[in-house]
N, C-alpha and C. Protein backbone atom coordinates (compact mmCIF):
# COMPACT_ATOMS: atom_id res chain seq x y z
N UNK A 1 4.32 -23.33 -17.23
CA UNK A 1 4.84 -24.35 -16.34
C UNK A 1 6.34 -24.17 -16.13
N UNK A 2 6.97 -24.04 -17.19
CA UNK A 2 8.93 -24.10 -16.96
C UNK A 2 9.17 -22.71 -15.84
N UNK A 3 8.30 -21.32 -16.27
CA UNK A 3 8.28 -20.59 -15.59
C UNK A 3 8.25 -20.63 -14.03
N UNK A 4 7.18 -21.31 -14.10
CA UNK A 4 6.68 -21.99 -12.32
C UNK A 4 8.30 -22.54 -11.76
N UNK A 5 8.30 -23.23 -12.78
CA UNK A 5 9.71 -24.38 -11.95
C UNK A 5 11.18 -23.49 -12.15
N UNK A 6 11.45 -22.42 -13.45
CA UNK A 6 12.33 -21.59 -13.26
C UNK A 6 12.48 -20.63 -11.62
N UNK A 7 10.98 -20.08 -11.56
CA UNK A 7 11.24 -19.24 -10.38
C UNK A 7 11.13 -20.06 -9.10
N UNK A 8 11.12 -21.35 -8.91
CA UNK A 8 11.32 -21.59 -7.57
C UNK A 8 12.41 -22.93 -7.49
N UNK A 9 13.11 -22.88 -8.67
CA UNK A 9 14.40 -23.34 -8.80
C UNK A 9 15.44 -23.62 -7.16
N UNK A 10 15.51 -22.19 -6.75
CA UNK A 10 16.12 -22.24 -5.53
C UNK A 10 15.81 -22.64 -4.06
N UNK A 11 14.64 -22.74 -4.68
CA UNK A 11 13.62 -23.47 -3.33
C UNK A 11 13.93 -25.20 -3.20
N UNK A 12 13.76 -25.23 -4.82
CA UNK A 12 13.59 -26.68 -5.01
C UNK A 12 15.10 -27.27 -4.73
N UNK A 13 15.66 -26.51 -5.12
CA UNK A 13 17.38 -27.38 -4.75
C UNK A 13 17.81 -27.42 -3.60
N UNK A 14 17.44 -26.05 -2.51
CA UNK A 14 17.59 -25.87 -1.45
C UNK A 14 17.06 -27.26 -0.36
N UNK A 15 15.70 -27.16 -0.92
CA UNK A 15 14.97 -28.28 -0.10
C UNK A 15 15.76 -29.79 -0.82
N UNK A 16 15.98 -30.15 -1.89
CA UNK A 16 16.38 -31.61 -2.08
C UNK A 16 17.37 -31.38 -1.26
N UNK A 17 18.99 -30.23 -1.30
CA UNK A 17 19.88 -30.85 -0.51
C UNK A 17 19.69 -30.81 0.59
N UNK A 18 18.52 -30.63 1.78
CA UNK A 18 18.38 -30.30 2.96
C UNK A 18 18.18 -32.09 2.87
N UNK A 19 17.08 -32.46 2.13
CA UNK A 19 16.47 -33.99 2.23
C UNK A 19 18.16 -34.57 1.90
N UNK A 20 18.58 -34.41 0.63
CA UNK A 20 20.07 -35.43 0.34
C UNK A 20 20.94 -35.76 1.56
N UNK A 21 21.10 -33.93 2.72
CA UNK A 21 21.81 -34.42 3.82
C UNK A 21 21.41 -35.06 4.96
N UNK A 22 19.71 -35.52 4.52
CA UNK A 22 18.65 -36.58 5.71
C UNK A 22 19.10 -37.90 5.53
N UNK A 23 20.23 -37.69 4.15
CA UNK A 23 20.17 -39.71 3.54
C UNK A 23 19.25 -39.93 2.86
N UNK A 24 18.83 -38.78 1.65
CA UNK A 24 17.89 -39.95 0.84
C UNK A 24 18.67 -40.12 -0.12
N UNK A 25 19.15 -41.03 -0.44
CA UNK A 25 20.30 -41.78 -1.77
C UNK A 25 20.08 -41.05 -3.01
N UNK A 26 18.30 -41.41 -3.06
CA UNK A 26 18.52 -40.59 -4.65
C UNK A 26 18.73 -39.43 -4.87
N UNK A 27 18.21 -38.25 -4.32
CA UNK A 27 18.47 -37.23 -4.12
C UNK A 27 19.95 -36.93 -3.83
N UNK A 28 20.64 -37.85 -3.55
CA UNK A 28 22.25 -37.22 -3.13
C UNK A 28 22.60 -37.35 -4.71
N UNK A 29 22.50 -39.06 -5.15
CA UNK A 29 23.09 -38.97 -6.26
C UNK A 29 22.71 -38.07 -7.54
N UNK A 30 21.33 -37.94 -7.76
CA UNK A 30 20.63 -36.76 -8.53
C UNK A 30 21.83 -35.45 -8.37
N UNK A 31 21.83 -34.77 -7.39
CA UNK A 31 22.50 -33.29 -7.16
C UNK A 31 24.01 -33.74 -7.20
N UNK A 32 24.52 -34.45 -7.59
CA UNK A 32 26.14 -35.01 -7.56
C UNK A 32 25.63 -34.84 -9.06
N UNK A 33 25.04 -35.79 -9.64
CA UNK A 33 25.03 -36.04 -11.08
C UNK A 33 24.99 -34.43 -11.60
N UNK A 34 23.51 -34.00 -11.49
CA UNK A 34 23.61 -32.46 -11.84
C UNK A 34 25.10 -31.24 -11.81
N UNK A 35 25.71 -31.67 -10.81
CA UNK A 35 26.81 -30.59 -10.57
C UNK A 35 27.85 -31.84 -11.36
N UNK A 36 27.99 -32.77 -11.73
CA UNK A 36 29.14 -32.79 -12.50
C UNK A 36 30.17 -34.05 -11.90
N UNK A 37 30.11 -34.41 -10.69
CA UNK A 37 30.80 -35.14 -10.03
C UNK A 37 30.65 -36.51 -9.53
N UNK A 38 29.20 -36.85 -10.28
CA UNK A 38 28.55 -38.49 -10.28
C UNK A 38 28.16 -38.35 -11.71
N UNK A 39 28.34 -39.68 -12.35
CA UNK A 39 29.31 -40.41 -12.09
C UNK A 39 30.97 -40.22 -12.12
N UNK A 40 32.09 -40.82 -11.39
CA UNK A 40 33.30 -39.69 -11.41
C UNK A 40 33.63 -39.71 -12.99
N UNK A 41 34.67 -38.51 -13.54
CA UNK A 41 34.67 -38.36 -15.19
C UNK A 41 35.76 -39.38 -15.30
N UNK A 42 35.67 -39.64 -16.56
CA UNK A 42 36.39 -41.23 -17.20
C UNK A 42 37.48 -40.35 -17.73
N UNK A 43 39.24 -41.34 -17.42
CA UNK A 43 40.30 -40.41 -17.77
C UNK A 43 40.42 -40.75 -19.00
N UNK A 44 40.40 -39.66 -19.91
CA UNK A 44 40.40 -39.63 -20.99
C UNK A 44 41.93 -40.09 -21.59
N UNK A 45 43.31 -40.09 -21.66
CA UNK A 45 44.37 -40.70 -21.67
C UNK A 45 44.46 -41.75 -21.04
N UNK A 46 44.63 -42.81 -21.37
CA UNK A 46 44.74 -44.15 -20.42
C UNK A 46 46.33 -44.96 -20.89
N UNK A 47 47.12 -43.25 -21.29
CA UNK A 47 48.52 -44.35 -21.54
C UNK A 47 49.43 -44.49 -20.39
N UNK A 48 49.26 -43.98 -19.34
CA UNK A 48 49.89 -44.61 -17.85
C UNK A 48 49.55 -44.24 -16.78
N UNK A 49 49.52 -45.14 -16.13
CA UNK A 49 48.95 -44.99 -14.48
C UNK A 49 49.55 -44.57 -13.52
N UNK A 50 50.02 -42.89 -13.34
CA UNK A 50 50.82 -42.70 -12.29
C UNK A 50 50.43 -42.95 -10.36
N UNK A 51 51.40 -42.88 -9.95
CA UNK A 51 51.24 -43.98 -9.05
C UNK A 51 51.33 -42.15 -7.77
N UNK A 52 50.77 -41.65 -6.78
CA UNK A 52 50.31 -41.08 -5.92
C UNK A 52 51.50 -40.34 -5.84
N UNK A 53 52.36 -41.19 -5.73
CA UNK A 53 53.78 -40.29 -5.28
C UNK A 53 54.60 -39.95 -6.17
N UNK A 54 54.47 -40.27 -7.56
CA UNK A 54 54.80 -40.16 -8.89
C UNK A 54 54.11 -38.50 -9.45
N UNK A 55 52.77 -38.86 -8.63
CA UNK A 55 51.83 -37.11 -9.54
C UNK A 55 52.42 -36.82 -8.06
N UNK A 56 52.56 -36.62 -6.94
CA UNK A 56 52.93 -35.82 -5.87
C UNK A 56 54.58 -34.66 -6.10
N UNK A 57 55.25 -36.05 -6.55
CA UNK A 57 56.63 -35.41 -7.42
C UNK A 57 56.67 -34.35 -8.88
N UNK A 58 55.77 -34.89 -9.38
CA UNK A 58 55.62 -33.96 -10.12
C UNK A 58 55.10 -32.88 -10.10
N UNK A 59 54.23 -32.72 -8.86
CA UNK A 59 53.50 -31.19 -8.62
C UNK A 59 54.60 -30.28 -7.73
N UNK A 60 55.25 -30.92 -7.14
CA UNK A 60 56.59 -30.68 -6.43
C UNK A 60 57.77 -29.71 -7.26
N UNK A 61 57.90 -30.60 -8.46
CA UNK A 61 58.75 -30.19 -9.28
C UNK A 61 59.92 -30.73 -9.81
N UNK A 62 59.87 -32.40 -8.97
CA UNK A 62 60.87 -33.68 -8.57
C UNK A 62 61.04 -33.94 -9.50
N UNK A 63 61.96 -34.46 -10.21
CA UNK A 63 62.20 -35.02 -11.60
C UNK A 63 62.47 -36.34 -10.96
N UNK A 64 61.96 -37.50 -11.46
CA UNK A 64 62.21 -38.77 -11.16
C UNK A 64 62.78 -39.40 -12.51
N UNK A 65 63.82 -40.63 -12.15
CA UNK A 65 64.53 -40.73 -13.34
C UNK A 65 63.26 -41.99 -13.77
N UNK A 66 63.68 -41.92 -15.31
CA UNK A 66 62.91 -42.65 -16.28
C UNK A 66 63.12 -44.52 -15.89
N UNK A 67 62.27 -44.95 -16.29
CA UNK A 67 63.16 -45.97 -15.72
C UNK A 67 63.52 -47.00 -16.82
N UNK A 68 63.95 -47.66 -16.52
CA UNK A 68 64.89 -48.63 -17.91
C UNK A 68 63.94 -49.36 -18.37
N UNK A 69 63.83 -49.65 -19.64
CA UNK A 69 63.13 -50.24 -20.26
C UNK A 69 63.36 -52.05 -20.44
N UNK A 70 62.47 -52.90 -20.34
CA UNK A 70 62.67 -54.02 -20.50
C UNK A 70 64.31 -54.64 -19.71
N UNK A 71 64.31 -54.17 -19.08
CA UNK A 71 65.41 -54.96 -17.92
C UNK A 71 64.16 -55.80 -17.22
N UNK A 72 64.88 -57.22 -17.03
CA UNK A 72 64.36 -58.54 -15.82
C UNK A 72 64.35 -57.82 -14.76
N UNK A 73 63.78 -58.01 -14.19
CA UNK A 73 63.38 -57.90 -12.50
C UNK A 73 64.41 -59.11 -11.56
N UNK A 74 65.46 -58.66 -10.59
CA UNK A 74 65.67 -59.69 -10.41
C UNK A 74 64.60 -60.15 -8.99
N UNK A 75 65.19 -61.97 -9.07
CA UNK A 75 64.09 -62.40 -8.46
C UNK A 75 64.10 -62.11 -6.90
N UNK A 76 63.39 -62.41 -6.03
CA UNK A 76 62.82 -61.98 -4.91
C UNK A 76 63.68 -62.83 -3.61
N UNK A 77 63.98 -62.69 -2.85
CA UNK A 77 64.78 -64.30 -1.83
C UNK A 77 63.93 -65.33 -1.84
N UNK A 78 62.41 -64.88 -1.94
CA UNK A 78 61.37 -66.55 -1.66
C UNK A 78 61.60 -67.20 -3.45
N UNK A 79 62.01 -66.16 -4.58
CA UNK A 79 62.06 -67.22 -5.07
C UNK A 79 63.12 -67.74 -5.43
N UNK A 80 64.25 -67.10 -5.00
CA UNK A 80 65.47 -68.06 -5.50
C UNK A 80 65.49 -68.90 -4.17
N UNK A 81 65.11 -68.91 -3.29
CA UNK A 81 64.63 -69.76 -2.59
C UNK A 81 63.92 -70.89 -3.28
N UNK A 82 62.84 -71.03 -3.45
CA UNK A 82 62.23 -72.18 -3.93
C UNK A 82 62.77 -72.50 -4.82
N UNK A 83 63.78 -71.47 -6.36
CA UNK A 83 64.42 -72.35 -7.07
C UNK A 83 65.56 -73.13 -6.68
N UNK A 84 65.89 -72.82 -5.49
CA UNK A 84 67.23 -73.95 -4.63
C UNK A 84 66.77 -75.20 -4.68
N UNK A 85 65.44 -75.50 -4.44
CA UNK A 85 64.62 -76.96 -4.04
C UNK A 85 64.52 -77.44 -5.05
């Protein structure tokens, strides 16, 4: 039997992704799962969240400065605004 399904392996994948690109859901997600890319991989470091233009700079070669630690934010015009009232 494994034999059977070894040698027509290429048949069989051929034909699901012909059906996956008809829209059948399971079949899409099946051949995503198989190759590696469903479900997406979980980031294994979760000590910071760079932000698009942060990893863009860095593939660049940009050095962005560090930024200060525990300094206040100052506040915004709406709210020293509302603290006027």
């Amino acid at each position: 039997m494994a034999k059977l399904v070894l040698s027509s392996a290429t048949e069989i994948v051929q034909a699901a992704i012909k059906k996956a690109n008809e829209g059948h859901y399971c079949l899409t997600k099946l051949l995503f799962s198989l190759a590696g890319i469903y479900p997406a991989p979980v980031k294994a470091d979760l000590e910071s969240d760079e932000s698009l233009a942060e990893f863009f700079c860095k593939q660049l070669g940009v050095h962005l400065p560090e930024p200060e630690p525990d300094k206040p934010k100052p506040p915004s015009p709406a709210e020293q605004e509302h603290s006027l009232k």
